[in-house]
C-alpha atoms as a PDB file:
ATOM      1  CA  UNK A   1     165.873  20.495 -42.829  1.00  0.00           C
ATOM      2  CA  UNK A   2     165.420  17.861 -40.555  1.00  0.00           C
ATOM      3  CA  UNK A   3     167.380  19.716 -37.912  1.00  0.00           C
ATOM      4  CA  UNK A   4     165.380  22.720 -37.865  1.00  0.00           C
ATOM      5  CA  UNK A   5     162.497  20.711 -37.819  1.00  0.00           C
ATOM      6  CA  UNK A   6     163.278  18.766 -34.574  1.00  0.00           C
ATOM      7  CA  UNK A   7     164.964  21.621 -32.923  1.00  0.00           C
ATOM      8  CA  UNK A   8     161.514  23.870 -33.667  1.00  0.00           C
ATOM      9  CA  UNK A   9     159.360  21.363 -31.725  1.00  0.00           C
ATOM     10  CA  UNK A  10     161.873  20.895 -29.080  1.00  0.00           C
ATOM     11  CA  UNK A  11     161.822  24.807 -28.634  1.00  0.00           C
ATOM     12  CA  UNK A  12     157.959  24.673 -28.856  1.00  0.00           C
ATOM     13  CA  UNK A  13     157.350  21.817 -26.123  1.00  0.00           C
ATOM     14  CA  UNK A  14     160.092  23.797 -23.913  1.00  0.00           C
ATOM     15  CA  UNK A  15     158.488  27.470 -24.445  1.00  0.00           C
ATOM     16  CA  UNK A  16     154.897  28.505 -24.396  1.00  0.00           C
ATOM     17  CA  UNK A  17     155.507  31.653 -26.542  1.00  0.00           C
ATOM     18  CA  UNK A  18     156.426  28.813 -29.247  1.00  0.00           C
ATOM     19  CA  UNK A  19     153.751  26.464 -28.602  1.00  0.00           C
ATOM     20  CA  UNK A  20     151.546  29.077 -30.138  1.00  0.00           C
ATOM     21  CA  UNK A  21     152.523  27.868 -33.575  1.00  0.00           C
ATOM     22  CA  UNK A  22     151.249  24.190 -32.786  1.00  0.00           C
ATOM     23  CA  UNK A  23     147.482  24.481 -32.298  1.00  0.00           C
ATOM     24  CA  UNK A  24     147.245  25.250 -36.323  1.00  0.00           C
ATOM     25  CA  UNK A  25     150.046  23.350 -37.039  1.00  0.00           C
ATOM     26  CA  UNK A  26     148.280  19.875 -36.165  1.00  0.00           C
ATOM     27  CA  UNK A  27     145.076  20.332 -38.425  1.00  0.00           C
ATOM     28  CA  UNK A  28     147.502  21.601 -40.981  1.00  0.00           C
ATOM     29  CA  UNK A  29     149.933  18.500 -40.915  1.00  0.00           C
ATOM     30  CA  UNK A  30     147.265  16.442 -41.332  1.00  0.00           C
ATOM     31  CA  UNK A  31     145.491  17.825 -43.977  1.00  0.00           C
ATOM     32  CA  UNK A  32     149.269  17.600 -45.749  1.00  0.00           C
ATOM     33  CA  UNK A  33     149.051  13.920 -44.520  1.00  0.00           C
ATOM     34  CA  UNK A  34     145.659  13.448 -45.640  1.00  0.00           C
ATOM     35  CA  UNK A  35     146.642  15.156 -49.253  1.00  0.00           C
ATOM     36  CA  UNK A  36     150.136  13.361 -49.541  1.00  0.00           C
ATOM     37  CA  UNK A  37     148.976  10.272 -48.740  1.00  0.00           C
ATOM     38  CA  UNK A  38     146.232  10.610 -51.737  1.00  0.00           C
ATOM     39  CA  UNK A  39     148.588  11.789 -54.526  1.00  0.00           C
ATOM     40  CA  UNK A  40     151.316   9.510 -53.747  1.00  0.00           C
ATOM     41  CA  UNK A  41     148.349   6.579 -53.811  1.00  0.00           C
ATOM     42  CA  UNK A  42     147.288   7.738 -57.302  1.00  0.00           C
ATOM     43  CA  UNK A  43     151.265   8.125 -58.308  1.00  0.00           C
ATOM     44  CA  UNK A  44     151.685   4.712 -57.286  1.00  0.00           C
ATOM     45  CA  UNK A  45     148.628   3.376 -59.493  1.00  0.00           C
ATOM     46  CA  UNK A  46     149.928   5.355 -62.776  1.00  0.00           C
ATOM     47  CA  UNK A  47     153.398   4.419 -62.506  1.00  0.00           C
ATOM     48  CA  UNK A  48     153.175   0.539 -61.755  1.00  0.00           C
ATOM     49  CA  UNK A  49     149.929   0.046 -63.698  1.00  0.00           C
ATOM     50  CA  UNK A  50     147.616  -0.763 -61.139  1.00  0.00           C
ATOM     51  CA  UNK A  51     144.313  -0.540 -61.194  1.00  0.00           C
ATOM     52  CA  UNK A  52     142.460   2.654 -60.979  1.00  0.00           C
ATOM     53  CA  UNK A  53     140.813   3.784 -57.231  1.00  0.00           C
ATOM     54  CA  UNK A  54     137.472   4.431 -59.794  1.00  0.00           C
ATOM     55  CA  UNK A  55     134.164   2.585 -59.804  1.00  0.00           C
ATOM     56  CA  UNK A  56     130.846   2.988 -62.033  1.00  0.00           C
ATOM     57  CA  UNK A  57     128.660   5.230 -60.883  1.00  0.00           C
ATOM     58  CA  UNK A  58     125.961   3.250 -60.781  1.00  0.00           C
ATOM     59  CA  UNK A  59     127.550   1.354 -58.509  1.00  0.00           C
ATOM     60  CA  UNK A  60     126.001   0.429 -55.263  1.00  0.00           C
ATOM     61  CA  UNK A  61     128.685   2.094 -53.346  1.00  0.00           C
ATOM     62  CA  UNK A  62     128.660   4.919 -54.794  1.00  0.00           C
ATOM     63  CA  UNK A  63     124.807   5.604 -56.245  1.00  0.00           C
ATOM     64  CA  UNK A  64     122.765   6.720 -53.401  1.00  0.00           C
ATOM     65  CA  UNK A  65     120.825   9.573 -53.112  1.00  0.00           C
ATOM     66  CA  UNK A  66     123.206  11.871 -52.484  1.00  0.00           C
ATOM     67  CA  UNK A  67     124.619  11.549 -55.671  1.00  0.00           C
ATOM     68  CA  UNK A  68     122.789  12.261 -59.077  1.00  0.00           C
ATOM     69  CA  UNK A  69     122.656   9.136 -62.058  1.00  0.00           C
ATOM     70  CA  UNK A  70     125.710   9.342 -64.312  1.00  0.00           C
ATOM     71  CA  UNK A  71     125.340   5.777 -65.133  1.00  0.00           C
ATOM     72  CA  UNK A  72     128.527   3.908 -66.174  1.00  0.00           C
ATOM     73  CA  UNK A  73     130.850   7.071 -66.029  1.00  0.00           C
ATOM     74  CA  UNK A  74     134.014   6.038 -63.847  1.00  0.00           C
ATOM     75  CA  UNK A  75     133.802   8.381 -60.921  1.00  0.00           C
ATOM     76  CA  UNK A  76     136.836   8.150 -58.083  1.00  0.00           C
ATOM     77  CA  UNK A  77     136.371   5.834 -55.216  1.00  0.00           C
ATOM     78  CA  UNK A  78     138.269   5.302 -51.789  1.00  0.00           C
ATOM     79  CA  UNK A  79     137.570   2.295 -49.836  1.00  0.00           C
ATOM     80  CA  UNK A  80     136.678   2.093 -46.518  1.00  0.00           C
ATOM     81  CA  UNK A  81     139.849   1.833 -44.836  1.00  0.00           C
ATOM     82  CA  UNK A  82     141.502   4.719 -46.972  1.00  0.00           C
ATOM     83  CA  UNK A  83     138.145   6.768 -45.329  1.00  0.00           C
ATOM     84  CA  UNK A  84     138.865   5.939 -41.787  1.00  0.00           C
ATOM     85  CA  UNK A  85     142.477   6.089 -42.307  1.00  0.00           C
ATOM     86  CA  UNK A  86     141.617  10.044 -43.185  1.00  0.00           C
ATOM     87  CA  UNK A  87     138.776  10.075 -40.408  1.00  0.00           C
ATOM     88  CA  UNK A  88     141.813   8.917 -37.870  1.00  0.00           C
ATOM     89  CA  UNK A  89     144.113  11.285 -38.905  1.00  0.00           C
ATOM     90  CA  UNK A  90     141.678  14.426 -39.114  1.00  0.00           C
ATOM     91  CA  UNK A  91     140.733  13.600 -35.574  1.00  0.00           C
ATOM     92  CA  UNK A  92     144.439  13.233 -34.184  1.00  0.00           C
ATOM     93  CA  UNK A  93     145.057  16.580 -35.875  1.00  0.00           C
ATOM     94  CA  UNK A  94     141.555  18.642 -34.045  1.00  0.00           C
ATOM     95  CA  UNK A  95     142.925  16.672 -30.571  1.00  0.00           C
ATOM     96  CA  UNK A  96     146.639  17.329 -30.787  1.00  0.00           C
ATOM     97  CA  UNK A  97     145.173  21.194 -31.075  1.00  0.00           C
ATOM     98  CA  UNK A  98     142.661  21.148 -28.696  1.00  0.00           C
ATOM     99  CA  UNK A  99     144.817  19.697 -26.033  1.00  0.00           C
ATOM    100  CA  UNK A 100     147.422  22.584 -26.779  1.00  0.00           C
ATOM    101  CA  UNK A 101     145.137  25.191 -26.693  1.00  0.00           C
ATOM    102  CA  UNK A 102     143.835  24.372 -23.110  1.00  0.00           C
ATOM    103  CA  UNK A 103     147.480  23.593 -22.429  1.00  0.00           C
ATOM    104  CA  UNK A 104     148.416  27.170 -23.105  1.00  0.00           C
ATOM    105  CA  UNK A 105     144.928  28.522 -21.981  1.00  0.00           C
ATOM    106  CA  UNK A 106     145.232  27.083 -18.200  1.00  0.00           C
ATOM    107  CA  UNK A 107     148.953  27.680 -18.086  1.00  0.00           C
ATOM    108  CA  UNK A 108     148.338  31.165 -18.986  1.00  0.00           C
ATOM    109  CA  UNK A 109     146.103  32.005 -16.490  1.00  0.00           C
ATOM    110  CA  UNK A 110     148.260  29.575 -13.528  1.00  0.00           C
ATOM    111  CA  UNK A 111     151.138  31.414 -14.181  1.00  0.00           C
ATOM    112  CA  UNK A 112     150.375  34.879 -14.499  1.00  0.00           C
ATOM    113  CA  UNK A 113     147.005  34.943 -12.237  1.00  0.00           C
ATOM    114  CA  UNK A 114     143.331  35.865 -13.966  1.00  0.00           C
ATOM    115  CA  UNK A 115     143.781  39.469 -12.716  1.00  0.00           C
ATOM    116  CA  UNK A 116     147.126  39.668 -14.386  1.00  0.00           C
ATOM    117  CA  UNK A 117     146.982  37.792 -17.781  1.00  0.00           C
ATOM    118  CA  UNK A 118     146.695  40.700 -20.610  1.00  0.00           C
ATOM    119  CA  UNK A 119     148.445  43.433 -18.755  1.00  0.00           C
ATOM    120  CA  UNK A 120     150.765  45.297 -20.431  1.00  0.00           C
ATOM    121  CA  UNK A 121     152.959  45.963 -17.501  1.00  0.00           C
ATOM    122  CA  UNK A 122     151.963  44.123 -13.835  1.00  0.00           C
ATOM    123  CA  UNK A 123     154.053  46.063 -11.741  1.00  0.00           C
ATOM    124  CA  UNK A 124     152.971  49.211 -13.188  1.00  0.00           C
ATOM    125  CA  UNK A 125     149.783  48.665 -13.203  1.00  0.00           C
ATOM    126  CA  UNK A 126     149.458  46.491  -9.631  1.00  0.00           C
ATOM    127  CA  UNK A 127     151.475  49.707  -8.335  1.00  0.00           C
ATOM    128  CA  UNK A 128     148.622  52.243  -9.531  1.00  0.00           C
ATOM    129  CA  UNK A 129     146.513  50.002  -8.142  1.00  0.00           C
ATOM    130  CA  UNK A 130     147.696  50.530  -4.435  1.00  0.00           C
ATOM    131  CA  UNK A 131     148.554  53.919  -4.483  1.00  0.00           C
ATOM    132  CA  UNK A 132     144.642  54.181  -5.701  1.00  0.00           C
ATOM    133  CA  UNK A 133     143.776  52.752  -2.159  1.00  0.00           C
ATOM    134  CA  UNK A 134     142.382  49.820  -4.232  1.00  0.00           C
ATOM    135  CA  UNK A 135     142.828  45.813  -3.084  1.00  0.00           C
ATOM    136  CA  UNK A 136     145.550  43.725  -5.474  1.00  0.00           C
ATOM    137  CA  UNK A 137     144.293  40.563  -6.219  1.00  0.00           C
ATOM    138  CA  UNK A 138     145.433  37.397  -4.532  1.00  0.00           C
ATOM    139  CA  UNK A 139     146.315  36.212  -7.962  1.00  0.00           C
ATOM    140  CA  UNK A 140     148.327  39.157  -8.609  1.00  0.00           C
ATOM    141  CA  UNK A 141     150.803  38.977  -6.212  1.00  0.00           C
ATOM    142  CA  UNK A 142     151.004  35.357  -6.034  1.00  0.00           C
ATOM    143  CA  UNK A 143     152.864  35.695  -9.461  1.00  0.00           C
ATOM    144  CA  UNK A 144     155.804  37.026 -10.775  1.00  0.00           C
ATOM    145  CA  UNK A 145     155.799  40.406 -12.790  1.00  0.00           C
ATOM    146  CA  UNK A 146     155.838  40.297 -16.482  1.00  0.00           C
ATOM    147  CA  UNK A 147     155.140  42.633 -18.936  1.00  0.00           C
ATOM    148  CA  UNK A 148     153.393  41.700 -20.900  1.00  0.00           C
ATOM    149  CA  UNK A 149     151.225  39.400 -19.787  1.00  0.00           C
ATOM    150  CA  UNK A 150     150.688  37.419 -22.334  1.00  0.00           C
ATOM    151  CA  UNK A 151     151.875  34.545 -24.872  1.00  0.00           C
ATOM    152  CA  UNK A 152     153.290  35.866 -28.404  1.00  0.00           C
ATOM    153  CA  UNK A 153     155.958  34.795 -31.083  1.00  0.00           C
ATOM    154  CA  UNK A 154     156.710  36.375 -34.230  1.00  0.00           C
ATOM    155  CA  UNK A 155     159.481  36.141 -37.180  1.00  0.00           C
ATOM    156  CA  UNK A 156     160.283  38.216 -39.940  1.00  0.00           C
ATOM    157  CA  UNK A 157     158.241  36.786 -43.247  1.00  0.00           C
ATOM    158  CA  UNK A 158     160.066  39.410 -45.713  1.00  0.00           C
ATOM    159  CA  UNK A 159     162.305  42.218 -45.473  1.00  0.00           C
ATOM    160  CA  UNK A 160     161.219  44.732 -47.441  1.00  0.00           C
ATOM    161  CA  UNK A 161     164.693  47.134 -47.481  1.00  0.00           C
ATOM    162  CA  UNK A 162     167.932  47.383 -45.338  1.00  0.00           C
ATOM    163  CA  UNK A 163     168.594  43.835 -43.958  1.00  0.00           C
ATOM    164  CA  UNK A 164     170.598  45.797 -41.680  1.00  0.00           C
ATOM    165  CA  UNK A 165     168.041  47.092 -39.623  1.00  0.00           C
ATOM    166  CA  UNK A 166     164.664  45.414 -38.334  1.00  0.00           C
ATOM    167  CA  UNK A 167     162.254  47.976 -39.086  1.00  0.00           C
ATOM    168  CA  UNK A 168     161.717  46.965 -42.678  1.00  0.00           C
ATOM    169  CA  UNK A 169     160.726  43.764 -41.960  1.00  0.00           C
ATOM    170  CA  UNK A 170     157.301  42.257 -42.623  1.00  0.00           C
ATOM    171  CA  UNK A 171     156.824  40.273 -39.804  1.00  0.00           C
ATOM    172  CA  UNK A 172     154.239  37.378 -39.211  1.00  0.00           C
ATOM    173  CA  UNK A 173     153.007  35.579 -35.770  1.00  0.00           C
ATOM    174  CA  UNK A 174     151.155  34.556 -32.825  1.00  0.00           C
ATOM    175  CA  UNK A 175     149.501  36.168 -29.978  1.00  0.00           C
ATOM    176  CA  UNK A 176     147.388  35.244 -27.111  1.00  0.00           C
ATOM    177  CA  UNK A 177     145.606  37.287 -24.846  1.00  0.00           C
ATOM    178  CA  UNK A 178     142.703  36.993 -23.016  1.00  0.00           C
ATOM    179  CA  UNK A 179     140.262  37.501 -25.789  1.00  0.00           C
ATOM    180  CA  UNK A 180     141.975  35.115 -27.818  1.00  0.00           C
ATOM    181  CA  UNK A 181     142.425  32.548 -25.002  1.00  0.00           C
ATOM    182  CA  UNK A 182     137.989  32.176 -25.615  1.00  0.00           C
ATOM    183  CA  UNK A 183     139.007  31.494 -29.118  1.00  0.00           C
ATOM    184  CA  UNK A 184     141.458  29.092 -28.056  1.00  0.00           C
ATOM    185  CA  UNK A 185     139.032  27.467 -25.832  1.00  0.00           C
ATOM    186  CA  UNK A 186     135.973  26.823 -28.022  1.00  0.00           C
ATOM    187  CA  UNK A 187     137.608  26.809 -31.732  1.00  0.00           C
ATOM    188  CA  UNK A 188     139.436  23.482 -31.049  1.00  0.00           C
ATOM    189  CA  UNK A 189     135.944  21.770 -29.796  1.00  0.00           C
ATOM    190  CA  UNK A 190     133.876  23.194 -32.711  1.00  0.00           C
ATOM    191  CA  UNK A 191     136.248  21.734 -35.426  1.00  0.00           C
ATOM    192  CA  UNK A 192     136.326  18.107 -33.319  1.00  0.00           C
ATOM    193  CA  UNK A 193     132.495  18.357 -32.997  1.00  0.00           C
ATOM    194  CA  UNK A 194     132.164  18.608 -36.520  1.00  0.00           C
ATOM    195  CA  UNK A 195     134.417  16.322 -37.262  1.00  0.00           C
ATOM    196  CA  UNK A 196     132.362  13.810 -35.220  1.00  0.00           C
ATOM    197  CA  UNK A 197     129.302  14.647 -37.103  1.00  0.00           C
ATOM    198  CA  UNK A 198     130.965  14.541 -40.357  1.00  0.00           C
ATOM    199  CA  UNK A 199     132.363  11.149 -38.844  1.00  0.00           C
ATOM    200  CA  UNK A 200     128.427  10.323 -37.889  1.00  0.00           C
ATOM    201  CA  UNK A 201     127.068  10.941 -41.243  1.00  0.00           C
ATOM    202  CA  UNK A 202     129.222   9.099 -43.227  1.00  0.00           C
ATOM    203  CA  UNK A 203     128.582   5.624 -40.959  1.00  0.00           C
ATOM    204  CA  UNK A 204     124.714   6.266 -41.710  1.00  0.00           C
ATOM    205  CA  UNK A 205     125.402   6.461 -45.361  1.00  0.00           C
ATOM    206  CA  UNK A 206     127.495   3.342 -44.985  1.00  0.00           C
ATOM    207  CA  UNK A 207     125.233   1.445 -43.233  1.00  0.00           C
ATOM    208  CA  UNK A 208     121.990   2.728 -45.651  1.00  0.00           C
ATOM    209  CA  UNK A 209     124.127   1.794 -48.730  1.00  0.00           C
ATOM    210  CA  UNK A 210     124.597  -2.263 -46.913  1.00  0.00           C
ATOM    211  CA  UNK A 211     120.838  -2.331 -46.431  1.00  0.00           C
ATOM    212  CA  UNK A 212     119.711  -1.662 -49.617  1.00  0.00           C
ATOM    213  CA  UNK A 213     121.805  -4.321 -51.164  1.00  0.00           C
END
């Protein structure tokens, strides 16, 4: 398990077709973090007796008024560092994508020129191109054919009848082209832009619940 684990990154960091799989694969290893880290905190707490990561309600760290009055009722509670400890992690997650999307975004269009990412065939079409009387692009012939021209991965999910042959298989993957190269490019900052806000609002609820003490 371990193995395949390593050797998939290695392949990913090595091959841009791969590295496809990494700019949902950081949010989603942290949100495992993130949800691993909880449960094995509240497994801890059951099985060695500790106490429980509860407080009252009415408690000053917890009643505000973004929160309705249940009085005494034990609600759950994580403290500080447990929040920023998330926080951290979240963050590392949004980066780590954001930094391979534009990784894969500007290598895309470096190595196969802006007139040539997308294209299903570059000689073909570069070819129609001249015998049209038209002018190839700088960019075009600066790079090396490829068809296509563009950034994709994909393994078989289920096989669905003969094993023998690949056309029964349900197959799942990646793809970028140039239309999803602008998702690429702006997803990653929307998701660390609201993590910052989320990030934001919390310290001004902190800092409102330590003034009204």
């Amino acid at each position: 398990m371990i193995e395949t684990i390593s050797s998939f990154f290695v392949d990913a960091f090595g091959n841009k077709n791969m590295m496809l799989w990494l700019v949902p694969l950081w949010p989603l290893m942290a949100f495992a973090f993130i949800s691993l880290f909880t449960l094995a905190d509240w497994v801890v707490r059951q099985i060695f007796g500790l106490k429980s990561n509860t407080i009252p309600a009415n408690s000053p760290h917890y009643h505000d008024s973004n929160h309705g009055d249940y009085g005494s009722v034990e609600v759950p509670y994580q403290s500080d560092w447990v929040r920023v400890g998330a926080v951290v992690v979240g963050m590392s997650g949004a980066i780590a994508a954001l930094i391979t999307a534009w990784f894969l975004v500007f290598g895309a269009l470096n190595q196969f020129g802006a007139g040539t990412f997308g294209l299903a065939d570059s000689a073909v079409t570069h070819s129609e191109e001249a015998v049209a009387g038209e002018t190839v692009h700088g960019e075009a012939e600066a790079v090396e054919p490829c068809a296509p021209c563009i950034y994709a991965d994909s393994v078989a999910w289920m096989s669905l009848g003969n094993a023998d042959t690949n056309t029964s298989d349900f197959n799942i993957g990646v793809l970028m082209d140039p239309l999803t190269s602008i998702m690429l490019f702006m997803v990653p900052i929307a998701v660390l832009l609201s993590l910052l806000i989320v990030l934001a609002i919390w310290q001004m609820m902190r800092v409102r619940r330590n003034s009204s003490r």
